[in-house]
Protein backbone atom coordinates (compact mmCIF):
# COMPACT_ATOMS: atom_id res chain seq x y z
CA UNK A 1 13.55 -7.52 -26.08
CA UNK A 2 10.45 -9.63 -26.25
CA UNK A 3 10.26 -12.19 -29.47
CA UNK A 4 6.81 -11.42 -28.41
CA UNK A 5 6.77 -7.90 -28.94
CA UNK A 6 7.37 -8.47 -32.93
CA UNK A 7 5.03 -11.69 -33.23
CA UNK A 8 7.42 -13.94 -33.36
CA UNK A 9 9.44 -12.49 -36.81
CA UNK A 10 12.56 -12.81 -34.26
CA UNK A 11 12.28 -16.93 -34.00
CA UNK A 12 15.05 -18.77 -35.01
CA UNK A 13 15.07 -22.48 -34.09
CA UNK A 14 18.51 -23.17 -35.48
CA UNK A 15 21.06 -25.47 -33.84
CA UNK A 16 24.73 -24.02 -33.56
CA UNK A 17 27.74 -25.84 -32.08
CA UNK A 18 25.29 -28.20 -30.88
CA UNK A 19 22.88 -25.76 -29.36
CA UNK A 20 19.45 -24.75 -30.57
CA UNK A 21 19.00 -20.90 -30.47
CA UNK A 22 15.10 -20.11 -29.73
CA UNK A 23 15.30 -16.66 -30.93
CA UNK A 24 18.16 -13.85 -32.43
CA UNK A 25 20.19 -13.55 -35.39
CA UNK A 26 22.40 -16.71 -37.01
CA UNK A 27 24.79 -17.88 -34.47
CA UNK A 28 23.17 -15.52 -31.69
CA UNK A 29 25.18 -12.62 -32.08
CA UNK A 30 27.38 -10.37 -29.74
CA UNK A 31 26.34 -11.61 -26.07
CA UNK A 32 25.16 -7.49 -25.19
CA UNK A 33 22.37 -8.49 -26.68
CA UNK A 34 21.40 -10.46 -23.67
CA UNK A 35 23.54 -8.97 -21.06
CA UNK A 36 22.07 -5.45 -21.14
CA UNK A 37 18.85 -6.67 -21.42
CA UNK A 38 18.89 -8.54 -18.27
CA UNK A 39 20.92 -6.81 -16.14
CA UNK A 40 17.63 -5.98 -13.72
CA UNK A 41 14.88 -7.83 -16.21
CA UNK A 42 15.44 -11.12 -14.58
CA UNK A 43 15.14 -14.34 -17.57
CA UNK A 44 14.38 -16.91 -15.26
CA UNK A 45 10.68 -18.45 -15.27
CA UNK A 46 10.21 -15.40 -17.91
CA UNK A 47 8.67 -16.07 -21.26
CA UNK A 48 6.21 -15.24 -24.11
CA UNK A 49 4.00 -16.67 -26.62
CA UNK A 50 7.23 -17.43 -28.74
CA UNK A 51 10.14 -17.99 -26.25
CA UNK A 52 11.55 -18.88 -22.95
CA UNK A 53 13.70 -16.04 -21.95
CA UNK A 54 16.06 -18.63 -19.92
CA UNK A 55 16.47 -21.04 -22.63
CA UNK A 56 17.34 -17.79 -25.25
CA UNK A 57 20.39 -15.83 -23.06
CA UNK A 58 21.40 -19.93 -22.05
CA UNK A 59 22.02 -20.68 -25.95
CA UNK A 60 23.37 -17.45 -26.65
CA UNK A 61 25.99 -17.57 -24.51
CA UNK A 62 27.12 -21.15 -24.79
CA UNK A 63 26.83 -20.73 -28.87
CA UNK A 64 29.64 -17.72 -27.86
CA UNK A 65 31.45 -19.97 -25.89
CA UNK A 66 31.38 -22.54 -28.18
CA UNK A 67 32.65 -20.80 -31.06
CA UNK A 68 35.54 -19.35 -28.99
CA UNK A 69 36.49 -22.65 -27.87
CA UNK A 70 36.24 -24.15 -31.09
CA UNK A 71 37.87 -21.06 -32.73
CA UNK A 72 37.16 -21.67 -36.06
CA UNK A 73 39.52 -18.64 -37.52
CA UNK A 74 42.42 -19.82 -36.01
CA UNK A 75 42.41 -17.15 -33.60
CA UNK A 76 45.93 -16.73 -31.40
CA UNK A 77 45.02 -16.71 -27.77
CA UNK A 78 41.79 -18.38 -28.24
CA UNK A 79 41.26 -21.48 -25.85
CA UNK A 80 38.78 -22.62 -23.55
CA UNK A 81 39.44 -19.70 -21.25
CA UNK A 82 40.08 -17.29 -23.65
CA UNK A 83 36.25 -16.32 -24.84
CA UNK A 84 34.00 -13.62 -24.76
CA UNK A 85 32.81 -12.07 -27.65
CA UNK A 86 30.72 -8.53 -27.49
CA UNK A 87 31.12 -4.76 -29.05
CA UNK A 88 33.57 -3.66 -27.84
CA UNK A 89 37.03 -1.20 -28.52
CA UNK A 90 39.24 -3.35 -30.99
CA UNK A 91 42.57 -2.22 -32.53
CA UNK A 92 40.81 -0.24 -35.20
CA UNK A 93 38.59 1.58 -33.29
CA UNK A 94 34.99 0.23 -32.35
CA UNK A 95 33.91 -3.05 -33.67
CA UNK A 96 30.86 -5.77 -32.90
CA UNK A 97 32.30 -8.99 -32.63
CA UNK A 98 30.23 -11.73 -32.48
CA UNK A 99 30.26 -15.75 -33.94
CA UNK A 100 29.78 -14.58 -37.18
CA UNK A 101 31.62 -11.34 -37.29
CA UNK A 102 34.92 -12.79 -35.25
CA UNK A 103 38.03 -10.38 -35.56
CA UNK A 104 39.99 -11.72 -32.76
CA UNK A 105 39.24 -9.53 -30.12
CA UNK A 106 37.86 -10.86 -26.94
CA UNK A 107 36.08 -8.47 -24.28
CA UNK A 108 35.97 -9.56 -20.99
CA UNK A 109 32.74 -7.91 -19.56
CA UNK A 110 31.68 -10.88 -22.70
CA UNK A 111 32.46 -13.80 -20.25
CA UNK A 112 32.52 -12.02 -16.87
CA UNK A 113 28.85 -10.79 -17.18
CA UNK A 114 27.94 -14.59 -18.15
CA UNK A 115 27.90 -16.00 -14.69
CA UNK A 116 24.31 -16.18 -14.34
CA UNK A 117 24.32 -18.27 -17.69
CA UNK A 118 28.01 -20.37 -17.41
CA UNK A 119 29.60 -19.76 -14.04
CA UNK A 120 31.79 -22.36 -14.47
CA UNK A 121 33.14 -21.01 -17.64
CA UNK A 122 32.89 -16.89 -16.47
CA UNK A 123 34.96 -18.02 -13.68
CA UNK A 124 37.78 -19.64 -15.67
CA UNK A 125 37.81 -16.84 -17.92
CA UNK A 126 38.11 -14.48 -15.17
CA UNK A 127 41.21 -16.40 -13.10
CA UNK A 128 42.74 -16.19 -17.45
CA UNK A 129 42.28 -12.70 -17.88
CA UNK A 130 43.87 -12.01 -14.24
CA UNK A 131 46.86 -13.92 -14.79
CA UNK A 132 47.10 -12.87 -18.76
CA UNK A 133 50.81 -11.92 -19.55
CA UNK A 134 51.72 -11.29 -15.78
CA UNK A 135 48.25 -9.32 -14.95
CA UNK A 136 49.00 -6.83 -18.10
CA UNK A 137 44.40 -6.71 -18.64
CA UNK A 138 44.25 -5.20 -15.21
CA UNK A 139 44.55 -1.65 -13.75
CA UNK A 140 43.00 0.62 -10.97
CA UNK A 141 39.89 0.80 -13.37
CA UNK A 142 39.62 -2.93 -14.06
CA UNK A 143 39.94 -5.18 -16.84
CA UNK A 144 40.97 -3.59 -20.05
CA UNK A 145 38.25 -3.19 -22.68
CA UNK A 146 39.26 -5.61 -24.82
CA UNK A 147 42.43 -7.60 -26.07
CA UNK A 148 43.85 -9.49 -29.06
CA UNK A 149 45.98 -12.04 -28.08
CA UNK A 150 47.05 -12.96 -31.40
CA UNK A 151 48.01 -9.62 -32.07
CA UNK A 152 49.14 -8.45 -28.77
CA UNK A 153 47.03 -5.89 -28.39
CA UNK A 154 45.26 -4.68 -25.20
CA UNK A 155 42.82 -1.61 -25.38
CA UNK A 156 43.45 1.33 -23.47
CA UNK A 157 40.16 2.11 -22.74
CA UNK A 158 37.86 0.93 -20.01
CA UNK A 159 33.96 1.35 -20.85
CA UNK A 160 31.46 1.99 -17.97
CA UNK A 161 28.81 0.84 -20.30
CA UNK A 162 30.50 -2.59 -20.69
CA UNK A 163 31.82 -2.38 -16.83
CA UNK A 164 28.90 -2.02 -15.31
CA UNK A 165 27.33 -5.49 -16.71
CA UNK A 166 30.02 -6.97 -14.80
CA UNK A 167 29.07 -5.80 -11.30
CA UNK A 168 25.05 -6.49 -12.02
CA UNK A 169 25.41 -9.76 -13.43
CA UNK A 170 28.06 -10.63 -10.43
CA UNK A 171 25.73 -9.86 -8.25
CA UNK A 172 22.62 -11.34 -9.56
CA UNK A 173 24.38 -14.44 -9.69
CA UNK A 174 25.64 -14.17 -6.39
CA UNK A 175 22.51 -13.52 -4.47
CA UNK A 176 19.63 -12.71 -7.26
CA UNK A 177 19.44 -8.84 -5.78
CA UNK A 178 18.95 -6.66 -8.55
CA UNK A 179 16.45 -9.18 -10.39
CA UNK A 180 14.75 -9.48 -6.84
CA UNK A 181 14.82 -5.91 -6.42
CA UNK A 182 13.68 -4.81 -10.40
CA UNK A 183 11.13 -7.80 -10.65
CA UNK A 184 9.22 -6.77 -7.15
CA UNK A 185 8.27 -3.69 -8.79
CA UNK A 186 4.80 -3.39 -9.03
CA UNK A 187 4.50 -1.55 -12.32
CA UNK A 188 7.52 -3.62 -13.66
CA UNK A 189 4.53 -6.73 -12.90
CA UNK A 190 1.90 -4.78 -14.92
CA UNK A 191 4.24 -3.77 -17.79
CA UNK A 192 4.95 -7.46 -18.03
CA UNK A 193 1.68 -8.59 -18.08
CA UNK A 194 0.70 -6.01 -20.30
CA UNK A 195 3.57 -6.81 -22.88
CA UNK A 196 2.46 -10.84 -22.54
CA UNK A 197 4.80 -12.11 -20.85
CA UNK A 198 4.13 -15.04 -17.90
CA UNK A 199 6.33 -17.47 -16.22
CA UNK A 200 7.50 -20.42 -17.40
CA UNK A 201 5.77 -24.18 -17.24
CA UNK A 202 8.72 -25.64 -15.11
């Protein structure tokens, strides 16, 4: 969502972990926030008369990673592989985890659909969630939902809606061909321009 689109009531400005958030909620909040949003909608070079859509998914995520790594809970199983916070299933049923609102359940379409943002750190979460307990996160379907290492819990579940994040963001950092695709839209160009946004001063 454009900061824009609300005249700036969605600025933030705050630093957390060392990283100033442009826009969002305290601490940046669960990473779908971004993920879904720019999935085809593609950040880069993208902002609006309050933020630079870049800089904003950028913070979010390494605020997310941050926390994780720092794990200020005490989390079991937290470490700097183990990261990835998001809504997700959870051992109680559905949950929102997020900086703030930590439970100890990490999701990997949280990290995995970061490698536009961190690639570095998506792709050492990824080679940790393959070789968690002997491979026990993956099936025919993918990576499990979610898991709580310090509980040893693994969901049984695996989401499409939080799958399918994985495979877009993959790509788009692999070869930029759904933002190409999305952005080269015509009407997508007007609806921009229409909603204020313009690319970034570089």
């Amino acid at each position: 969502m454009s900061a824009g689109a609300n005249e700036g009531r969605h600025r933030n400005g705050q630093s957390y972990y060392g990283h100033t958030l442009p826009a969002g909620m305290p601490y940046s909040g669960p990473l779908f926030l971004s993920q879904y949003s720019f999935c085809t909608l593609d950040p880069r070079n993208l902002r609006d008369d309050y933020v630079d859509h870049w800089q904003q998914v950028v913070a979010h995520t390494r605020i997310n990673f941050e926390h994780c790594k720092r794990n200020p809970k005490g989390h079991g199983g937290y470490d700097l592989h183990g990261w990835g916070l998001t809504a997700s299933d959870g051992p109680g049923g559905y949950l929102v985890s997020c900086p703030d609102n930590d439970h100890g359940v990490l999701s990997p379409t949280a990290a995995r659909s970061s490698f536009p943002f961190l690639p570095l750190e998506a792709e050492a979460a990824l080679r940790s969630f393959l070789s968690y307990e002997d491979g026990r996160l993956w099936s025919k379907y993918g990576f499990a939902d979610a898991f709580a290492p310090g509980e040893n819990w693994i969901s049984a579940w695996h989401l499409a809606i939080n799958q399918g994040p994985i495979v877009a963001m993959i790509e788009n950092y692999r070869s930029g061909l759904l933002w190409r695709l999305f952005m080269g839209a015509p009407d997508v160009q007007r609806g921009l321009h229409r909603l204020g946004f313009r690319k970034a001063r570089v």
